[in-house]
N, C-alpha and C. Protein backbone atom coordinates (compact mmCIF):
# COMPACT_ATOMS: atom_id res chain seq x y z
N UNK A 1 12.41 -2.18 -11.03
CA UNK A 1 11.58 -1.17 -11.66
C UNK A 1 12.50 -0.14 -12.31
N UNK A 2 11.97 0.43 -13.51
CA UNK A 2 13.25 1.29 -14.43
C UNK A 2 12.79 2.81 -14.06
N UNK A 3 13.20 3.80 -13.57
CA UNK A 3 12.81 4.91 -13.83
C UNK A 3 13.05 5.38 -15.11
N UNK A 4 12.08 5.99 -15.82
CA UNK A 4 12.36 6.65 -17.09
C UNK A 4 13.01 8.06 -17.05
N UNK A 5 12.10 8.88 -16.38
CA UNK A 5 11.82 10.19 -15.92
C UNK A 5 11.34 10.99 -14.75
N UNK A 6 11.78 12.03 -14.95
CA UNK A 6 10.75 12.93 -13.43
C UNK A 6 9.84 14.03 -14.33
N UNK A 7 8.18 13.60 -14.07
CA UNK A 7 6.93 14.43 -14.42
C UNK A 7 6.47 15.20 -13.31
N UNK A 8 6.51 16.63 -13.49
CA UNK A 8 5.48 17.15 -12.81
C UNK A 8 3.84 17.05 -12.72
N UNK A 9 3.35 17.11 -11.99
CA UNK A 9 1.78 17.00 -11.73
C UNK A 9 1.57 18.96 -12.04
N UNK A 10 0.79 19.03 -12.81
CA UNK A 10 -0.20 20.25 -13.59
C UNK A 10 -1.04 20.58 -12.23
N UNK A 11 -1.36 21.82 -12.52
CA UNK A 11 -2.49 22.34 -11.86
C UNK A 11 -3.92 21.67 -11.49
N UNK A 12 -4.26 21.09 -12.44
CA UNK A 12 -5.61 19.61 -12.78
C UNK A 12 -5.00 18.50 -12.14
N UNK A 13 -3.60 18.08 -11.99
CA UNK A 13 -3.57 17.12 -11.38
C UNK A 13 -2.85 16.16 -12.68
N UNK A 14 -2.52 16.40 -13.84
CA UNK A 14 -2.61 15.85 -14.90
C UNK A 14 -0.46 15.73 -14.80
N UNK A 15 -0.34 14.64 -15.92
CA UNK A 15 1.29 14.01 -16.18
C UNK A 15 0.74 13.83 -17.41
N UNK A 16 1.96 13.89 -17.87
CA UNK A 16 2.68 13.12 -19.41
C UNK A 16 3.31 12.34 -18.97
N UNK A 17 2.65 10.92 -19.99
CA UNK A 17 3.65 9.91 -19.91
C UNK A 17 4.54 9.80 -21.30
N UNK A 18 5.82 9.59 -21.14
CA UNK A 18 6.61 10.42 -21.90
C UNK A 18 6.41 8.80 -23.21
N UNK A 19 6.87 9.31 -24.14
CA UNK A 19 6.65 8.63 -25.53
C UNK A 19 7.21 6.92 -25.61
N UNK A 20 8.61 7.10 -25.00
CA UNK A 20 9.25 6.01 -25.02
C UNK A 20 8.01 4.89 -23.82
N UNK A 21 7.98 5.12 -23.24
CA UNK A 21 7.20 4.81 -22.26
C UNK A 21 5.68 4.38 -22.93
N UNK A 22 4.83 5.18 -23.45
CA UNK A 22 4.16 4.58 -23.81
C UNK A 22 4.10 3.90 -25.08
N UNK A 23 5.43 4.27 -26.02
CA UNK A 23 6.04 3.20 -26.95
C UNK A 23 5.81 2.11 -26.63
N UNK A 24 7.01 1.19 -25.53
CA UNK A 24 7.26 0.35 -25.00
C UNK A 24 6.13 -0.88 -24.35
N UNK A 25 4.96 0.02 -23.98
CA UNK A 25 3.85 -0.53 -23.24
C UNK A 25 2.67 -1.03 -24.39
N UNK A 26 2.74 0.01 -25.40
CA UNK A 26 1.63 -0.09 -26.71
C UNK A 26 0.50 0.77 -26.27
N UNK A 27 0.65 1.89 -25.19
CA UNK A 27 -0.20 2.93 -24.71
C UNK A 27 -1.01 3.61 -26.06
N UNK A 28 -1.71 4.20 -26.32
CA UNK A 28 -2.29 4.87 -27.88
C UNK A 28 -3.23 5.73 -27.05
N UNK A 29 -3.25 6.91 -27.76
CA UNK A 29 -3.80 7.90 -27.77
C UNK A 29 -5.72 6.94 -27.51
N UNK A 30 -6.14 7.70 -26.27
CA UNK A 30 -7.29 6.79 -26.65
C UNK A 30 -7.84 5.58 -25.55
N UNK A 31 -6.75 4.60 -25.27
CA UNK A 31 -6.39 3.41 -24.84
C UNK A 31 -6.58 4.25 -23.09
N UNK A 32 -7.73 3.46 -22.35
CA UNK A 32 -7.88 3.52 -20.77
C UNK A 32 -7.05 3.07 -19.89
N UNK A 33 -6.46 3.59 -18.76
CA UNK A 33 -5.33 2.94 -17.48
C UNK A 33 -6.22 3.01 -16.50
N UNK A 34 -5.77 1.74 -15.73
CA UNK A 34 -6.41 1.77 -14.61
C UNK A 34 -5.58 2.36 -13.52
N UNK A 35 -5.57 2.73 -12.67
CA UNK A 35 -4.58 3.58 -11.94
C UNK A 35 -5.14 2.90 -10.08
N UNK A 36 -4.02 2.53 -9.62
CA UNK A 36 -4.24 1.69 -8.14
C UNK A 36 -3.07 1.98 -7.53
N UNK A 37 -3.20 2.21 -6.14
CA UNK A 37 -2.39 1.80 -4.90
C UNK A 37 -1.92 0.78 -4.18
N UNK A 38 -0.56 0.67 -3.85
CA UNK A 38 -0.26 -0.85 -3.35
C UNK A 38 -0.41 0.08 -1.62
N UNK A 39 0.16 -1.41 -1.08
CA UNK A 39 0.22 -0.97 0.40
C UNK A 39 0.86 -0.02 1.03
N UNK A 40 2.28 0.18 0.08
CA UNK A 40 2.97 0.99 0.18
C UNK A 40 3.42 2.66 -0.53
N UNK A 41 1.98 2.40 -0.76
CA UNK A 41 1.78 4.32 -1.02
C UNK A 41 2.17 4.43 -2.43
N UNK A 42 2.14 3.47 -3.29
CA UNK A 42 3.01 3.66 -4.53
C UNK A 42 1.61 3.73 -5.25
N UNK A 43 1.96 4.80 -6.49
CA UNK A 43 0.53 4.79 -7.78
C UNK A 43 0.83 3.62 -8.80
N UNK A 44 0.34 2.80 -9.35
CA UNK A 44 0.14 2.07 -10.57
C UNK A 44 -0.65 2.17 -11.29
N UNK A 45 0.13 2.06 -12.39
CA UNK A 45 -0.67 2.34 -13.66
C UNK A 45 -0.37 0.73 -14.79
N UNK A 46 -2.03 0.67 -15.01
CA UNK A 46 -2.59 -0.69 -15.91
C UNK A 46 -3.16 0.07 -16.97
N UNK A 47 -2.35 -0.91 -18.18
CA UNK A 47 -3.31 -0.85 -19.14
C UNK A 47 -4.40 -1.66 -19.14
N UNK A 48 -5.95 -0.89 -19.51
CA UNK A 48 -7.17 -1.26 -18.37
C UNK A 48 -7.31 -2.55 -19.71
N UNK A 49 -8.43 -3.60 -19.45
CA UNK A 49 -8.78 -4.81 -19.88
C UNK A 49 -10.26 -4.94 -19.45
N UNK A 50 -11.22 -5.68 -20.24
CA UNK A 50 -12.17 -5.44 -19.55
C UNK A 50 -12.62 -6.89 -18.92
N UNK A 51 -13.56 -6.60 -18.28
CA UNK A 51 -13.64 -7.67 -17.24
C UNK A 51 -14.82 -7.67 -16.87
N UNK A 52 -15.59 -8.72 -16.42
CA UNK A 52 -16.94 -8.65 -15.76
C UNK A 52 -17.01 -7.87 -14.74
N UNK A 53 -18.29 -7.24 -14.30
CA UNK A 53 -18.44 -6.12 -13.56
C UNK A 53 -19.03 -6.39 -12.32
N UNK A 54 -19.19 -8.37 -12.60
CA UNK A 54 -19.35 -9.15 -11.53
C UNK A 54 -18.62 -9.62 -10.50
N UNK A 55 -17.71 -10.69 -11.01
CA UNK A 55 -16.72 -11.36 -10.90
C UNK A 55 -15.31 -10.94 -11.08
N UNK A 56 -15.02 -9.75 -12.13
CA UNK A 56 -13.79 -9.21 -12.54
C UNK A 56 -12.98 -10.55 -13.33
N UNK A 57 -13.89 -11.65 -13.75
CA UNK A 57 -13.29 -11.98 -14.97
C UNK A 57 -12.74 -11.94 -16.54
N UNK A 58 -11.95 -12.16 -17.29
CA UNK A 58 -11.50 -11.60 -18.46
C UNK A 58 -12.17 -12.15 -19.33
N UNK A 59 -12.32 -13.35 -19.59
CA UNK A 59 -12.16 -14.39 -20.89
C UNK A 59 -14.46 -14.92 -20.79
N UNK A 60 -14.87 -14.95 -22.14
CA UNK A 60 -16.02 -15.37 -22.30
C UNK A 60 -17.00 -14.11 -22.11
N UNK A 61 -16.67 -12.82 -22.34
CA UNK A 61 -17.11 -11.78 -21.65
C UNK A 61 -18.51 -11.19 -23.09
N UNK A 62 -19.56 -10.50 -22.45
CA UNK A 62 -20.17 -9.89 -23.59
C UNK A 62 -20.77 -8.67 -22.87
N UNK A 63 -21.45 -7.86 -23.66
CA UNK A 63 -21.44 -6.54 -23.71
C UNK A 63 -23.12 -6.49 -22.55
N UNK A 64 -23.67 -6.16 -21.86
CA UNK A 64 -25.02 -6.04 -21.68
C UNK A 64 -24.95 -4.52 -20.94
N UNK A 65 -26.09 -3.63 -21.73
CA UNK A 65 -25.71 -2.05 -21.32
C UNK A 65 -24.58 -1.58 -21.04
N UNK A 66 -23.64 -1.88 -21.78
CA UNK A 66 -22.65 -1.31 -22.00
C UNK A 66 -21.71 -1.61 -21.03
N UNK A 67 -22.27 -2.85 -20.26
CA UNK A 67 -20.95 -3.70 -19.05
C UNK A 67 -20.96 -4.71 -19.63
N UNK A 68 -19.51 -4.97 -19.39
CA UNK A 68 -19.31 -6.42 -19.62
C UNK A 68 -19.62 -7.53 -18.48
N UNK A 69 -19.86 -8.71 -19.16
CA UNK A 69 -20.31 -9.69 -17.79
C UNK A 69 -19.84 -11.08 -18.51
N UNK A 70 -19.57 -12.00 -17.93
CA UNK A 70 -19.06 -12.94 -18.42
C UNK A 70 -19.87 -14.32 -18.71
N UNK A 71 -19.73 -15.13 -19.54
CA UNK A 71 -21.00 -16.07 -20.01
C UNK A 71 -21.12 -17.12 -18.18
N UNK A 72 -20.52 -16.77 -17.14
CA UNK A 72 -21.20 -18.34 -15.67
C UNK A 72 -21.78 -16.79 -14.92
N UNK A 73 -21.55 -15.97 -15.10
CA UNK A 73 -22.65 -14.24 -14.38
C UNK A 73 -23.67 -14.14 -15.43
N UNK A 74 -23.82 -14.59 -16.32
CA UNK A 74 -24.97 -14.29 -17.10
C UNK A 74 -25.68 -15.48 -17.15
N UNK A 75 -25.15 -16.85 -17.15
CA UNK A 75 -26.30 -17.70 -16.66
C UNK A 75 -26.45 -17.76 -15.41
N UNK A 76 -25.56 -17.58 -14.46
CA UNK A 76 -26.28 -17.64 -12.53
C UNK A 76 -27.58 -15.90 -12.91
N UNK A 77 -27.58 -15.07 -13.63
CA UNK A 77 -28.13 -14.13 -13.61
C UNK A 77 -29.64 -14.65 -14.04
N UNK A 78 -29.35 -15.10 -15.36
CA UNK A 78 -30.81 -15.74 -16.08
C UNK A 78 -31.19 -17.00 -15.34
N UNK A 79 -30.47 -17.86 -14.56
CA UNK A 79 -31.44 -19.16 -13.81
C UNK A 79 -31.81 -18.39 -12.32
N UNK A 80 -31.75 -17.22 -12.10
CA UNK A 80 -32.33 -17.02 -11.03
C UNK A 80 -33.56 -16.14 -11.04
């Protein structure tokens, strides 16, 4: 793992992620992270992807109220 930098945490709770960094990743003004914990107390940060809101699959996905769901959750949804 590369350290880039040391960020302080803001009053809100808020960081900059510094430029090179989100250079490197293709981060954009805009663009959602998912942010998770491993076992070992560490923060991660994902650039987020969307995924069924079922299954948490990627691929075959379409929009219904504004979740995504994937085309084998949308037919087990409609044959039942």
């Amino acid at each position: 793992m590369l350290a880039v930098t040391k960020r302080k945490v803001d009053e809100l709770g808020r960081i900059v992620l510094p430029i090179e960094l989100r250079t490197n990743l293709s981060i954009e003004s805009g663009d959602s992270l998912d942010i998770c914990t491993d076992e070992r107390g560490n923060i991660i940060l994902h650039k987020s992807i969307d995924r069924c809101v079922f299954c948490r699959a990627t691929s075959s996905l379409t929009l219904v109220m504004d979740k995504c769901v994937c085309l084998s959750c949308k037919n087990t949804i409609n044959n039942t």
